[in-house]
Structures are given as structure tokens and as C-alpha cells.
Protein backbone atom coordinates (compact mmCIF):
# COMPACT_ATOMS: atom_id res chain seq x y z
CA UNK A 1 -30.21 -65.29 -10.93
CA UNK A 2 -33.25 -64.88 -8.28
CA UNK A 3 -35.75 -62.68 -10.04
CA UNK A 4 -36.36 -60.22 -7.49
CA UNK A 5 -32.56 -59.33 -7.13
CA UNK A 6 -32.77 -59.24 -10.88
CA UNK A 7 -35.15 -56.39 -10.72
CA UNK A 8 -33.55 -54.87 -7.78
CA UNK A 9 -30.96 -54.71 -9.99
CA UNK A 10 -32.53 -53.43 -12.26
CA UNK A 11 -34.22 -50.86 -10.90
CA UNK A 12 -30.95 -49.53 -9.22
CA UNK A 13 -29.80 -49.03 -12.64
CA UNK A 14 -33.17 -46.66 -13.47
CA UNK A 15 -32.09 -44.62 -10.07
CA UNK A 16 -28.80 -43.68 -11.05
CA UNK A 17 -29.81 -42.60 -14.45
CA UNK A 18 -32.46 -40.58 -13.11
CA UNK A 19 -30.17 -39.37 -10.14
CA UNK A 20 -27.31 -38.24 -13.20
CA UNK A 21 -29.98 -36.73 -15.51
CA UNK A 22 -31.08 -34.46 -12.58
CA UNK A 23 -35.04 -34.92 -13.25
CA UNK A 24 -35.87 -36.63 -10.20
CA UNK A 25 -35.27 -32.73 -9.14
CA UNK A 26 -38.34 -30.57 -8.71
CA UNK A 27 -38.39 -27.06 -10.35
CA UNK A 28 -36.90 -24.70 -7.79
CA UNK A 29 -37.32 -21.56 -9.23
CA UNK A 30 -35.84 -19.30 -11.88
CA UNK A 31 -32.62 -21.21 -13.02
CA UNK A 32 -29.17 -19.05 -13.88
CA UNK A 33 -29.38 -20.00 -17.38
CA UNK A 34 -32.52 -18.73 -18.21
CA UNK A 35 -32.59 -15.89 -15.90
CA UNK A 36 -29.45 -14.38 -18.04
CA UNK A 37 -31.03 -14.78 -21.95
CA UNK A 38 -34.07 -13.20 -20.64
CA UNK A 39 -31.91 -10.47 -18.91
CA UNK A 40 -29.46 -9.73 -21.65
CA UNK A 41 -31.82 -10.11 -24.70
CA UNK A 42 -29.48 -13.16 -26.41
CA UNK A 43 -28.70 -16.46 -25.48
CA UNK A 44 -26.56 -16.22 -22.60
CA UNK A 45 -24.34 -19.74 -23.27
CA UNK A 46 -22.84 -18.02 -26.53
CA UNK A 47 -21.61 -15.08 -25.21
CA UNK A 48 -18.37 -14.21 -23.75
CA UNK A 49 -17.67 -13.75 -20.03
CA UNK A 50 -14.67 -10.42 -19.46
CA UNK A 51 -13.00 -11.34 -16.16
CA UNK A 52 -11.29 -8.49 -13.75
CA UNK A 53 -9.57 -9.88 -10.70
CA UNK A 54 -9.45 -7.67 -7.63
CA UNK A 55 -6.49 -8.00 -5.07
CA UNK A 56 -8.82 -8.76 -1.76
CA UNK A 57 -7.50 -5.48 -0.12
CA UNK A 58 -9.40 -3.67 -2.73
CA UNK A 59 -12.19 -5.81 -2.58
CA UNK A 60 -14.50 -3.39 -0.48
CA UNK A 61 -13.79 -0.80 -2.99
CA UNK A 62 -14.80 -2.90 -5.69
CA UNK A 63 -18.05 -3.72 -3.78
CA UNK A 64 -19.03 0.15 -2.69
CA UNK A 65 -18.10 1.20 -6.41
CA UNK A 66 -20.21 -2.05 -8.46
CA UNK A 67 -23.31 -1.18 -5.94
CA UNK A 68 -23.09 2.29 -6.86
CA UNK A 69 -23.07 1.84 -10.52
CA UNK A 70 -25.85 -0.83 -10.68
CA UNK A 71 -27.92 1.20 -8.79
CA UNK A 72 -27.77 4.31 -11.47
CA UNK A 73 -29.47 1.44 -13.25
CA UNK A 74 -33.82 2.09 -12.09
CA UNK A 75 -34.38 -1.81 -12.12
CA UNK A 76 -31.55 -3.40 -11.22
CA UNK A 77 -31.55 -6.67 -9.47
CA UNK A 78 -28.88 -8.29 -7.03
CA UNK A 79 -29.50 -12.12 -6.48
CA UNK A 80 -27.38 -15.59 -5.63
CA UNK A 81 -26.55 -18.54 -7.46
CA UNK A 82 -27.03 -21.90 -5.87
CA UNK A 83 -25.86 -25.13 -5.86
CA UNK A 84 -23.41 -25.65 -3.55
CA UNK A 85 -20.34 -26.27 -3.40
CA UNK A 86 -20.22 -26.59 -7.01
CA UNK A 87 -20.56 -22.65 -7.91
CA UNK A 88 -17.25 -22.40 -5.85
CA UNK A 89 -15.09 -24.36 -8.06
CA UNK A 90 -16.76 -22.77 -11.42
CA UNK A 91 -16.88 -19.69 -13.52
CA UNK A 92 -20.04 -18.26 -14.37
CA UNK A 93 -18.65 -19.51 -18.57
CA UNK A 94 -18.24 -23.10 -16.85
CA UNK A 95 -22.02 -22.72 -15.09
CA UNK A 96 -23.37 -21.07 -18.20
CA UNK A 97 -22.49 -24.55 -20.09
CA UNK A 98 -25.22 -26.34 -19.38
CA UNK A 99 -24.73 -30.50 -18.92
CA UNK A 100 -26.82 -33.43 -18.01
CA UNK A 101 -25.28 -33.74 -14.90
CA UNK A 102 -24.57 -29.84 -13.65
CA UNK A 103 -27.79 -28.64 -15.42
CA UNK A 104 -29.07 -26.93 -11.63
CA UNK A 105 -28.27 -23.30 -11.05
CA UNK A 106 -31.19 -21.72 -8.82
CA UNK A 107 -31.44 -17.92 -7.99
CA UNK A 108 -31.03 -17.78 -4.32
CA UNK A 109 -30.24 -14.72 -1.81
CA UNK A 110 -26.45 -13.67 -2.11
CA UNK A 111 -23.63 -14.47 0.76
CA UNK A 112 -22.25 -11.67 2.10
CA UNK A 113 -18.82 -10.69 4.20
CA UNK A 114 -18.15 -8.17 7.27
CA UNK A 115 -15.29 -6.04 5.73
CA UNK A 116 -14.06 -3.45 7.53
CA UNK A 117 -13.65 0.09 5.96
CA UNK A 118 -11.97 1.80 9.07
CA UNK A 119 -10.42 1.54 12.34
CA UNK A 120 -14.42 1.24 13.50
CA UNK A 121 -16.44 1.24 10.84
CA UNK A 122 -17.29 -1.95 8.27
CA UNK A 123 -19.39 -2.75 5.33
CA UNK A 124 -21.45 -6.14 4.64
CA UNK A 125 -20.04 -6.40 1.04
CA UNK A 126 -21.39 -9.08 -1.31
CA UNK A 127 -19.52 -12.08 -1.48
CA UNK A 128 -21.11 -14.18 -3.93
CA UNK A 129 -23.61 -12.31 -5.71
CA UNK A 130 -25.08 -11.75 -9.36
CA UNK A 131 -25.94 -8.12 -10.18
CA UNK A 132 -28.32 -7.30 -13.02
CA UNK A 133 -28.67 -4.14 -14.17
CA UNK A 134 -28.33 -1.62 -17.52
CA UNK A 135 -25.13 0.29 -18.10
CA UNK A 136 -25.34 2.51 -20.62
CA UNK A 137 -28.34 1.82 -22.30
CA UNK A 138 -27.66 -2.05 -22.63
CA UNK A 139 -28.21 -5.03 -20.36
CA UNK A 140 -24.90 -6.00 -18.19
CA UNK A 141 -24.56 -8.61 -15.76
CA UNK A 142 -21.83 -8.91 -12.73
CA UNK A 143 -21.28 -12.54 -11.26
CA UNK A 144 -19.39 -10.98 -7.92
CA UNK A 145 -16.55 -13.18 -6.01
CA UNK A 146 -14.77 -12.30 -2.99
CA UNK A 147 -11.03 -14.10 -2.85
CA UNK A 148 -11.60 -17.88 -0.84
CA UNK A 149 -8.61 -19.83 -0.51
CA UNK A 150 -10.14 -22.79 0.81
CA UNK A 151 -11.55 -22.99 -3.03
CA UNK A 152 -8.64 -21.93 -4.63
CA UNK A 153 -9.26 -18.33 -5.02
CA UNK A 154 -6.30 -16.25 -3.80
CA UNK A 155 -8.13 -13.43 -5.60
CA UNK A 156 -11.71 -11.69 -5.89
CA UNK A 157 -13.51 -11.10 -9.10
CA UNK A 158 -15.50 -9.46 -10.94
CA UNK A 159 -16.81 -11.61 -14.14
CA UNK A 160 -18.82 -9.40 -16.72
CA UNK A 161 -21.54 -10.70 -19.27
CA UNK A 162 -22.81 -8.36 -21.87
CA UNK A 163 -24.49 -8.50 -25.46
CA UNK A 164 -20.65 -7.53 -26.88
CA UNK A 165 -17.18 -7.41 -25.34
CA UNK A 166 -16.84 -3.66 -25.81
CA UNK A 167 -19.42 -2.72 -23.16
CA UNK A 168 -18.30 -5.01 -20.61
CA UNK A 169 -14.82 -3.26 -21.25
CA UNK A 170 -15.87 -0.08 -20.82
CA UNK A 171 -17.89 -0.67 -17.74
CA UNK A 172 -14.70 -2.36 -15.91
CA UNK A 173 -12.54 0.87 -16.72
CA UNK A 174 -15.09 2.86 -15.41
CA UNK A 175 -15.35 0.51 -12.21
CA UNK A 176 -11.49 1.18 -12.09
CA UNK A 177 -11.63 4.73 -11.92
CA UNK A 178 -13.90 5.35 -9.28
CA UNK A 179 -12.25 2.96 -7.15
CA UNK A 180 -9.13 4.56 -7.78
CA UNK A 181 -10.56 8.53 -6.54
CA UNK A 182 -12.92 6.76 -3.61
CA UNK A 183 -10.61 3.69 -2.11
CA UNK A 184 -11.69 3.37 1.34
CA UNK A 185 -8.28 3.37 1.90
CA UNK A 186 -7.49 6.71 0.73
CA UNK A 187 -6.01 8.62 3.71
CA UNK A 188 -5.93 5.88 6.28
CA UNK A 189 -3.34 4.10 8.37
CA UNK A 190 -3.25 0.17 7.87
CA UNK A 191 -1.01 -2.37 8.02
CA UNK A 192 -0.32 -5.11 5.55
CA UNK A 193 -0.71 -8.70 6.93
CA UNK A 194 -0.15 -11.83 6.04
CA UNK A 195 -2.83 -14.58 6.57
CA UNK A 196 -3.04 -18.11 6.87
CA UNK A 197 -2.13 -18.57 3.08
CA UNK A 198 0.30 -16.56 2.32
CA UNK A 199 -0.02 -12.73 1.77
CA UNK A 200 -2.00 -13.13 -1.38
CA UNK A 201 -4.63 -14.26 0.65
CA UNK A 202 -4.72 -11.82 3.36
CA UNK A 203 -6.79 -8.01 3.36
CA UNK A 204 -5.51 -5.07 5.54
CA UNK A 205 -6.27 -3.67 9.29
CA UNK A 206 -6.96 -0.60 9.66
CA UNK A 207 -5.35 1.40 12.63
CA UNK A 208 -6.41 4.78 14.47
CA UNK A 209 -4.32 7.52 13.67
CA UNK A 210 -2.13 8.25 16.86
CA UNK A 211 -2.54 11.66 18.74
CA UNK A 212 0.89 12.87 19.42
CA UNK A 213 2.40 16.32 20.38
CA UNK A 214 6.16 17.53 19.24
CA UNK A 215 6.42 17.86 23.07
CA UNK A 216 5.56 14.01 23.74
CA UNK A 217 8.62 13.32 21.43
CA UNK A 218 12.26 13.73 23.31
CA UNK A 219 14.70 14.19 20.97
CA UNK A 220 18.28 16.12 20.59
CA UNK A 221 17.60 20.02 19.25
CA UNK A 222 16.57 19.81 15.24
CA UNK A 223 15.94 16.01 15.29
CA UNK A 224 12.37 16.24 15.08
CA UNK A 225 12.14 19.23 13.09
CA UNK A 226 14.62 17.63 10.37
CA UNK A 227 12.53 14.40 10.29
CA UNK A 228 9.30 15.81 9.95
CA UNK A 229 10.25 18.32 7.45
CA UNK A 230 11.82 15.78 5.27
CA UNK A 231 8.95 13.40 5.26
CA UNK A 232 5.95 15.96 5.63
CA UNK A 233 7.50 19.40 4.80
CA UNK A 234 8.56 18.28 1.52
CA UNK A 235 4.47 16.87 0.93
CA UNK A 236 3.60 20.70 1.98
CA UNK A 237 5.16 22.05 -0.66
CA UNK A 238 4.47 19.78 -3.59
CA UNK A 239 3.26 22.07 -6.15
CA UNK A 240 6.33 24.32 -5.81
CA UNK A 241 8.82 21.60 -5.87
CA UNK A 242 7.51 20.31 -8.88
CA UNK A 243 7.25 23.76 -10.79
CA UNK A 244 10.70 23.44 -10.29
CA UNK A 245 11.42 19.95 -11.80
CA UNK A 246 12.37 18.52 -7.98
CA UNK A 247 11.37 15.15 -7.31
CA UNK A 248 8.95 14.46 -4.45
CA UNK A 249 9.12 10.79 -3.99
CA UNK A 250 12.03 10.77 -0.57
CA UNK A 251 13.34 7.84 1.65
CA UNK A 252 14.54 8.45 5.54
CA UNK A 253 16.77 6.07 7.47
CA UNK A 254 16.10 6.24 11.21
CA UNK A 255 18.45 4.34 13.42
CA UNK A 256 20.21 3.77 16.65
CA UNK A 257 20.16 1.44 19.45
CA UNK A 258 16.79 -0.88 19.97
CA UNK A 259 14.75 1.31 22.72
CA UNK A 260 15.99 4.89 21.47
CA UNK A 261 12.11 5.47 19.92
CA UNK A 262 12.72 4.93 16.25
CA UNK A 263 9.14 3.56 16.16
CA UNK A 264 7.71 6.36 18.45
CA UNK A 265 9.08 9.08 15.86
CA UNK A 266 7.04 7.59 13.28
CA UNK A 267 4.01 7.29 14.94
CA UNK A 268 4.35 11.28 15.37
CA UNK A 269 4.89 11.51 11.87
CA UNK A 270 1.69 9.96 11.42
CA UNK A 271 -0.37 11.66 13.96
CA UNK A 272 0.89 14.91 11.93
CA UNK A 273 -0.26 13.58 8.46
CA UNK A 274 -3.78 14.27 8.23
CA UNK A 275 -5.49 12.86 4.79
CA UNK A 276 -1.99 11.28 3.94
CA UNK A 277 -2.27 6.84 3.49
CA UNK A 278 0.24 5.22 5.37
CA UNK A 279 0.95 1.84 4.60
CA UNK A 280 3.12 0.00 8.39
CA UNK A 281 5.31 -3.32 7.43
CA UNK A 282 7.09 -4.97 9.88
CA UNK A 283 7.81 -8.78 10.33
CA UNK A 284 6.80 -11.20 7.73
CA UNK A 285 4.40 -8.49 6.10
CA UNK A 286 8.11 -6.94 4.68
CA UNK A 287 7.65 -9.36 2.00
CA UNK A 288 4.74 -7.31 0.65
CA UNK A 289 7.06 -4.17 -0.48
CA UNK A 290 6.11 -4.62 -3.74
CA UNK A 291 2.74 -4.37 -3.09
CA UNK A 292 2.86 -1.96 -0.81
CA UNK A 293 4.49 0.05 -3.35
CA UNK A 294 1.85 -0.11 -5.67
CA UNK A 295 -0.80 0.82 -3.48
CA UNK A 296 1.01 4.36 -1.99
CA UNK A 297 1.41 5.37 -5.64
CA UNK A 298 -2.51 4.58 -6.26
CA UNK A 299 -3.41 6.34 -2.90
CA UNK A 300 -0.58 9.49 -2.62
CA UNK A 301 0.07 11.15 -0.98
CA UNK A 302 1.24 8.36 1.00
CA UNK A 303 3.62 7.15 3.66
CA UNK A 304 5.68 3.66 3.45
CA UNK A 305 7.40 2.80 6.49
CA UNK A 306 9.43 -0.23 7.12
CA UNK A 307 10.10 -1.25 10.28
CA UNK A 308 13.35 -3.64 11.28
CA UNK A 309 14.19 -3.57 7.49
CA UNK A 310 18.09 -4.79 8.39
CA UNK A 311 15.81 -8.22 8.51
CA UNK A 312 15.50 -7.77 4.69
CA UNK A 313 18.21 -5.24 3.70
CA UNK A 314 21.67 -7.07 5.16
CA UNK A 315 24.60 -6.04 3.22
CA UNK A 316 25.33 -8.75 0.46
CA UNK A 317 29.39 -8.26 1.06
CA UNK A 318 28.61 -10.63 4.65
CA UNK A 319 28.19 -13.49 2.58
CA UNK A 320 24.46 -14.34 2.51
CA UNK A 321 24.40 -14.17 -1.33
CA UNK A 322 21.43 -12.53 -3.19
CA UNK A 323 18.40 -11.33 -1.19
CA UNK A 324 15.20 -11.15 -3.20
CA UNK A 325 13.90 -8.83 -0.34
CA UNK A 326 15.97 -6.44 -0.77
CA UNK A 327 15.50 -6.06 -4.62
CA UNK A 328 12.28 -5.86 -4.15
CA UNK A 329 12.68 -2.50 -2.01
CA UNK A 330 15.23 -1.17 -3.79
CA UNK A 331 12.90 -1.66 -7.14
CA UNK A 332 9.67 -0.68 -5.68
CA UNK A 333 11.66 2.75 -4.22
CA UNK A 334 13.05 3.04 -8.07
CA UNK A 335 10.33 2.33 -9.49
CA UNK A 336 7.97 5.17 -8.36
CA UNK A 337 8.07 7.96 -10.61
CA UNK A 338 9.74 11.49 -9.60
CA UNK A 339 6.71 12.48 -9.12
CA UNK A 340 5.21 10.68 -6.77
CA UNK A 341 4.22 11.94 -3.33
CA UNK A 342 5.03 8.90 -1.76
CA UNK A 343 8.18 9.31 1.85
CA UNK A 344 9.31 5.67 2.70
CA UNK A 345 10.41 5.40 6.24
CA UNK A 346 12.90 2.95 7.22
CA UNK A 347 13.94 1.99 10.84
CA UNK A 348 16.75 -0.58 11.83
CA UNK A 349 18.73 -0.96 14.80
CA UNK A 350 21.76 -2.75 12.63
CA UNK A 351 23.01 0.29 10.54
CA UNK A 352 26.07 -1.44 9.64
CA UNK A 353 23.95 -4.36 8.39
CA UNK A 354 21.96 -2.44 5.78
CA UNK A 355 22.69 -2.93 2.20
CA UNK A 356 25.04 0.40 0.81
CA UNK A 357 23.02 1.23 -2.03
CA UNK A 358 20.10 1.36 0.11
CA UNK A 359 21.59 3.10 2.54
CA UNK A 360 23.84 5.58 0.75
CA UNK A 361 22.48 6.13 -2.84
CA UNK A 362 20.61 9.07 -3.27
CA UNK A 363 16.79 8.48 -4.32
CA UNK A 364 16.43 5.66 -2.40
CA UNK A 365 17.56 7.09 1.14
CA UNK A 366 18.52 10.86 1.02
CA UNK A 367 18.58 11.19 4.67
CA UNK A 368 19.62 9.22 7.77
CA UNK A 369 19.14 9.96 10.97
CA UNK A 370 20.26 8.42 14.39
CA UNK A 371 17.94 8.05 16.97
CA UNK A 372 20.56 8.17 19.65
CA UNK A 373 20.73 6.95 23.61
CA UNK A 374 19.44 9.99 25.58
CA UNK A 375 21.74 12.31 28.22
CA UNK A 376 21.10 13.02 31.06
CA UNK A 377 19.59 16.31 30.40
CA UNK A 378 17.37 14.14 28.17
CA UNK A 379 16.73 11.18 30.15
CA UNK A 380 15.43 13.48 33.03
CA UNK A 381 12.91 14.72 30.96
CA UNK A 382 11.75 11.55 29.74
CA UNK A 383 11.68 10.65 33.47
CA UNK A 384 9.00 13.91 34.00
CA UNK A 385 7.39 12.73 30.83
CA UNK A 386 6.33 9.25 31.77
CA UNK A 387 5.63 10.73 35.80
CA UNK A 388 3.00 13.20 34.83
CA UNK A 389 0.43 12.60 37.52
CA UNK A 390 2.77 10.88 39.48
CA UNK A 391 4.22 12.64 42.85
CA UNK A 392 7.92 12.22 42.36
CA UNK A 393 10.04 16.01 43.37
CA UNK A 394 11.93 16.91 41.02
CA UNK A 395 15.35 15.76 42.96
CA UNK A 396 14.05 12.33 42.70
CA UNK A 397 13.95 12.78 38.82
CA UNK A 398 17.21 14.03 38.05
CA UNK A 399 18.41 11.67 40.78
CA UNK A 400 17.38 8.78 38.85
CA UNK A 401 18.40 10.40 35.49
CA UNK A 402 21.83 10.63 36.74
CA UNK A 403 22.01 7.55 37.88
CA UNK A 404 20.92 5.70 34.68
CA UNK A 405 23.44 7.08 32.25
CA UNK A 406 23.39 4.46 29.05
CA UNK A 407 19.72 3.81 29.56
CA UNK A 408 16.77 4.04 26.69
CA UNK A 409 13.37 5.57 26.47
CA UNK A 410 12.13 2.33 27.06
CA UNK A 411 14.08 1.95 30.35
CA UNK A 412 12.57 5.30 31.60
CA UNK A 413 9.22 4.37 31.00
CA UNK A 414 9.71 0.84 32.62
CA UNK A 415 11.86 2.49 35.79
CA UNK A 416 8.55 5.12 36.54
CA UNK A 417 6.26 1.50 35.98
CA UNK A 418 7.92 -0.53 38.48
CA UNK A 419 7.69 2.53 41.21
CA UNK A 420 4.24 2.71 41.01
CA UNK A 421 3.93 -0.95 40.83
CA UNK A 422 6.06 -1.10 44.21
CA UNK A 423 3.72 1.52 45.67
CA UNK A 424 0.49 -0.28 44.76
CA UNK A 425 1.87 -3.56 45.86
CA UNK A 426 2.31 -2.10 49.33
CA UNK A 427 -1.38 -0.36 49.40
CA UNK A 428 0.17 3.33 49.45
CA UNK A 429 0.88 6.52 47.78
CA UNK A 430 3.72 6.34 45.25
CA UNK A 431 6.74 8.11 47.30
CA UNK A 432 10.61 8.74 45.60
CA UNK A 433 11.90 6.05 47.60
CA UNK A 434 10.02 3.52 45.03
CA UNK A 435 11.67 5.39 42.38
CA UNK A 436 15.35 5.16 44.43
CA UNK A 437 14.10 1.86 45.05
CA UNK A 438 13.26 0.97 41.13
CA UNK A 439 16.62 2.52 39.85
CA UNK A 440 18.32 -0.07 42.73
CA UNK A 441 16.93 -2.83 41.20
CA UNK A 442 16.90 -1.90 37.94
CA UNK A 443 20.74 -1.14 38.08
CA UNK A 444 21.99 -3.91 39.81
CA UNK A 445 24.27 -6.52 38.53
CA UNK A 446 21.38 -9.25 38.56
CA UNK A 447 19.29 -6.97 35.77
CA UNK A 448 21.89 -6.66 33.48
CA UNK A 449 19.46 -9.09 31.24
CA UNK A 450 16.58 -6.90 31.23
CA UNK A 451 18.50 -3.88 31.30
CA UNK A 452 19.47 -5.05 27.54
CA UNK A 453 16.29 -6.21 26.69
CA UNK A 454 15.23 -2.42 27.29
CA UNK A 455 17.78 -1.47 24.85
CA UNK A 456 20.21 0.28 27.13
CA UNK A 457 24.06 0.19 26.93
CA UNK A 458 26.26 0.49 29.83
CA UNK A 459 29.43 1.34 27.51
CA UNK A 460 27.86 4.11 25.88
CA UNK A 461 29.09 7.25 25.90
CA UNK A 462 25.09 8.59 26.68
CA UNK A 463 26.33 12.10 27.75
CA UNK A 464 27.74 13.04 24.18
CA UNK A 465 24.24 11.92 22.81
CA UNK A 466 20.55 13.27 22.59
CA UNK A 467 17.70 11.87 24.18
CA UNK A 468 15.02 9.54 22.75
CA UNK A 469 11.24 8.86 21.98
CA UNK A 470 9.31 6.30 23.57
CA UNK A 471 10.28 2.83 22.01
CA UNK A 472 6.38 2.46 21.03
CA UNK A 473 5.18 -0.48 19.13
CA UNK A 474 3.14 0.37 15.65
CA UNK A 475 -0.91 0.53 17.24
């Protein structure tokens, strides 16, 4: 062999020693390892690491409550751990076991994530961070994680080192009960989504609580009123009711026709409950009952309402065989205690669709309600509702009411948009021949498409019926 590619060779075999050993690598600064035994007093490879995962909605509550308690703490320190990539795939136990080829663990600064805490407000929690601080009179440390799919972490955590076991337990139940009485959550309105891997993955959004008045809300006499006082009366009177052994915990059925403002009669609800948590599900975020569940009975008094739930809830007589879905509703609405201030609020155009026991068993739904297709009496004053500030006469109004008989909410409010589109399109005021003209159109033959897409129903027999809310989406 040629000498020189003998100690080329050779040499190449020296470099990836020295390239596995990690020597070649200059001191960086203070290293994990040693950082830890001089924090906690004891060798910090032969202790034992107490791990609490935290579901990533109640990660910001995990990050205002573990900044709060290491800051009792008069020197406490928050720092990062480097090395790459690698400190995503290991537990601080794994990066605490030192090797000859992992042996590289610098302090750095700490990552941190925009989490909201509001419909406007949000909080730069720490998303990879190692607190250091004294709880209790002994040295604790808090390797932080926020959930990161892309590394396998559905999850956050919250991975505690102390001189014994004990402490680090007694620290985490503390954590737990101040996030339970100071959840960010507490008292909000947010939706449950789900996110690009699954809904274990995925946080909340947070919505503005709507600002509704009974009088934007058309329904038949005592529809309101019974609604409300079954979902929020009932809350009102908690102490009583329990004094008197009654169970608080309460499901409502609303449903009728698509259109009729099933959806607009719970966003009154929730403009009317102040300081109560509502929790929306609609769409694939219906597979997060369970969930959902467990988080109105942590935050009560609270508000569950599930929207289209014949999606999840068909009747297992039709032939579909079991539903998990469905279980899951009918145990998380069993499963609360009697207790529990906690109304679930169900909405579904297919009635006859909807599982009995849900529907009819008392403790799961103890009231139904039909949100029905307006009358005319009602459809004229939806019709005066959606024209406020517009210059229709009042003959125009109940013209178009009583020409529109089997018509929705959302029909109304679609009828009064075209007019003034009409009107703009021509460069003028908005007259009541755009509204003749809109009912023409809307009426005819040619529309009877759209005209169902609005909800309405020509066979109906509207004038035995009350009137409707605006067919609203959730905000």
C-alpha cells in the first residue's frame, strides 16, 4: 500500500475517534450536568426525574403558575439546554446519563412560544426551558416542554429533579392546584380544534363573548325565556337547588329546520353568561367530548354546546351499528357528578336522527326545544330587524313578510342583503321596489336551490309556527 494513503488512512481513523469522543469540542460554558449537582447539592445522574404531562390547552397555565412559584424562590434562575436537535428526542434522565458520544449539554437562553390567553391578549410562555429555584427550603429543578409533534410529543411536560421524590411530589400538586383556581381559561369562550395531528396535538381559540339583546332574538312567546332559564336560571340559583339535593348538571336539545337560528340562540345564551366557560364543538372538534367534558367540570360553571350533534348522535336502530361518538357523549354527560354546574347545549336539524336515550332520557337531555320556521307576524319582524337603518315603509315589510311564508331567519337577512345590494349596484338610495324586487327573485321558480340552501320550506305550514333567530355561525 502507498505510504501516504497509509497514513491518510490512518489519520482518518484518529479523526473519527476524536470526532466520537467529543474533545475536539472547545469548552462552551457551564454544561447541564454539572450545572444540576452544583444546584441540587448531590450528584444529579443518581437521582430520580418525577414527570407531569400537561394536555397543551393547559399549557399556558402551567407556564403562568411554574413562573410564579419559582419566582417566590429570591435566586432563582431560568436557562436553556443546548444541543440541538438531540434535547428534542431526550428526557432530561436520558441527558443526565452522560456518554462518550452525547457528553455536550450547554446552558443556553430558553425558546419560547406566543400563546394566547384571550380573544386579544397572549403570553410568551417558555417552551424549552430549565428553571432553578428553592421550593420549600430545598433545591428543585423544572426541565419545561411545550407539546411538539414533529418530535413526537403530543403532550407538554413538566419533568422535576429534586434531592428526594417526596418534594418533587409535593411541588407538582401544588402546581396543580393553582392552575386549577387561575386557568386562563376560567370564564372564557373557546372552541376546541383539531390540528394538523390529530386533536391531541391541537390548543384552543379563544372567542369574544357576543353582545346580544333578548330583543335581537325572534322567537315564539316563552321560547327564549324557557331556554335561558333552563341553561342560566338554573346556574342562578345553585346554592338553593343544591340545599335541596337537586342536581345542577342539565342538557337542552334545540332543533328545527337548518336556518331557524338554533346557533343564534346560543350565542345569546352566551352573551348572557358573564364569568361562565363555554366550551363550542362543532365539526370534527365533536370528537373531543370527552375532553371537553373534563375541562367544564375543572372550570364550572361552564357551558358545553354541541353543534350538528345528529353528525355523532344518529339513532343506532338505522343500521349504522355502534357509534363510539355517541358513547362518548352520553358517558361524558353521565359521568359529571350531580353536582356539577356544567348545561350542555345540543343543536341538530335531524331530530328524528338523534339517538333515543340521548334524546329522551332524563339527565342527559331534560328539555327540547324546537326552533321553529317563523310566521308571518314573526318573519315581519325579522324583516324590521335586519332593515334598521335601512329606508324600507313599513308596507314594504309586511309586504315581503307575507309573501315569503315558509322562509327562515336566514332568508330574511339574505332578502334585506340583496335589496341593498341592488340599490348600490345602481348608484342610488335603497327604495322598496329593491325589496319587491329581491322577494321576485328570491321567490321565483329558478331559486328554489338557494331558497333551500337558506333553510326555508315551501310545504311548511309557517303560519302555525313561531318565528326564528338569526341562523348565526359560532364567532
Amino acid at each position: 500500500m502507498d505510504e501516504k494513503l497509509e497514513k491518510f488512512i490512518d489519520d482518518f481513523a484518529d479523526l473519527m475517534q476524536l470526532a466520537q469522543s467529543g474533545r475536539h469540542r472547545p469548552p462552551t460554558g457551564p454544561q447541564l450536568l454539572t450545572t444540576l449537582t452544583a444546584h441540587l447539592g448531590l450528584p444529579a445522574e443518581t437521582l430520580s426525574v418525577v414527570v407531569e404531562e400537561i394536555s397543551p390547552h393547559r399549557f399556558v397555565d402551567a407556564d403562568i403558575v411554574m413562573a410564579e412559584l419559582a419566582a417566590e424562590s429570591a435566586d432563582f434562575r431560568l436557562v436553556g439546554i443546548g444541543g440541538g436537535d438531540q434535547r428534542h428526542h431526550q428526557s432530561l434522565s436520558d441527558m443526565l446519563q452522560v456518554s462518550e458520544v452525547f457528553s455536550h449539554f450547554p446552558l443556553t437562553q430558553p425558546d419560547y412560544r406566543n400563546l394566547a390567553t384571550g380573544p386579544d391578549d397572549q403570553r410568551q410562555a417558555v417552551a424549552m426551558g430549565l428553571w432553578l429555584f428553592t421550593y420549600g427550603g430545598s433545591p428543585l429543578s423544572v426541565w419545561q416542554r411545550d407539546a411538539n409533534p414533529r418530535f413526537g410529543r403530543a403532550s407538554a411536560s413538566l419533568e422535576v429533579l429534586a434531592a428526594d421524590t417526596a418534594t418533587a411530589a409535593k411541588f407538582l400538586a401544588e402546581l396543580r392546584l393553582r392552575m386549577q383556581h387561575q386557568s386562563v381559561l376560567k370564564g372564557q369562550i373557546i372552541s376546541l380544534v383539531m390540528g394538523e395531528y390529530g386533536p391531541s396535538a391541537s390548543g384552543v381559540t379563544f372567542h369574544a363573548r357576543p353582545v346580544l339583546e333578548a330583543s335581537d332574538v325572534i322567537l315564539p312567546d316563552g321560547i327564549l325565556q324557557k331556554v335561558s332559564g333552563h341553561v342560566l336560571g338554573i346556574a342562578e340559583h345553585r346554592a338553593s337547588l343544591s340545599d335541596y339535593g337537586q342536581h345542577l348538571k342539565r342538557g337542552v336539545l334545540l332543533y328545527g329546520s337548518p336556518g331557524t337560528g338554533k346557533t343564534h340562540t346560543v350565542r345569546y345564551l352566551l352573551s348572557q353568561s358573564e364569568g361562565t366557560t363555554a366550551i363550542l364543538l362543532s365539526g370534527g372538534s365533536l370528537a373531543r367530548v370527552s375532553e371537553a367534558a373534563a375541562m367544564a367540570r375543572a372550570l364550572q360553571p361552564s357551558i358545553v354546546v354541541l353543534e350538528d350533534c345528529d353528525l355523532i348522535a344518529e339513532d343506532r336502530s338505522f343500521g349504522h351499528g355502534p357509534q363510539p361518538l355517541l358513547f362518548e357523549v352520553l358517558d361524558a354527560m353521565d359521568g359529571l357528578d350531580r353536582d356539577a354546574d356544567v348545561a350542555f347545549v345540543l343543536t341538530t336539524n335531524r331530530v328524528d336522527m338523534l339517538e333515543r336515550a340521548l334524546a329522551q332520557r332524563p339527565g342527559r337531555v331534560d328539555l327540547a326545544v324546537e326552533i321553529p320556521l317563523p310566521a308571518l307576524g314573526e318573519r315581519t319582524s325579522l324583516l324590521d330587524l335586519y332593515a334598521r337603518g335601512i329606508p324600507f315603509s313599513a308596507g314594504a315589510l309586511q309586504d315581503a313578510a307575507a309573501r315569503t311564508a315558509g322562509t327562515t331567519a336566514s332568508f330574511a337577512r339574505e332578502l334585506v342583503r340583496r335589496a341593498v345590494v341592488a340599490a348600490v349596484m345602481e348608484g342610488g338610495p335603497v327604495e322598496d321596489r329593491h325589496l319587491g324586487a329581491a322577494v321576485d327573485g328570491l321567490m321565483a321558480d329558478g331559486e328554489a336551490l338557494t331558497r333551500s340552501l337558506l333553510g326555508s320550506d315551501a310545504d311548511a305550514d309557517v303560519e302555525n309556527h313561531g318565528p326564528s333567530a338569526a341562523g348565526t355561525r359560532f364567532p
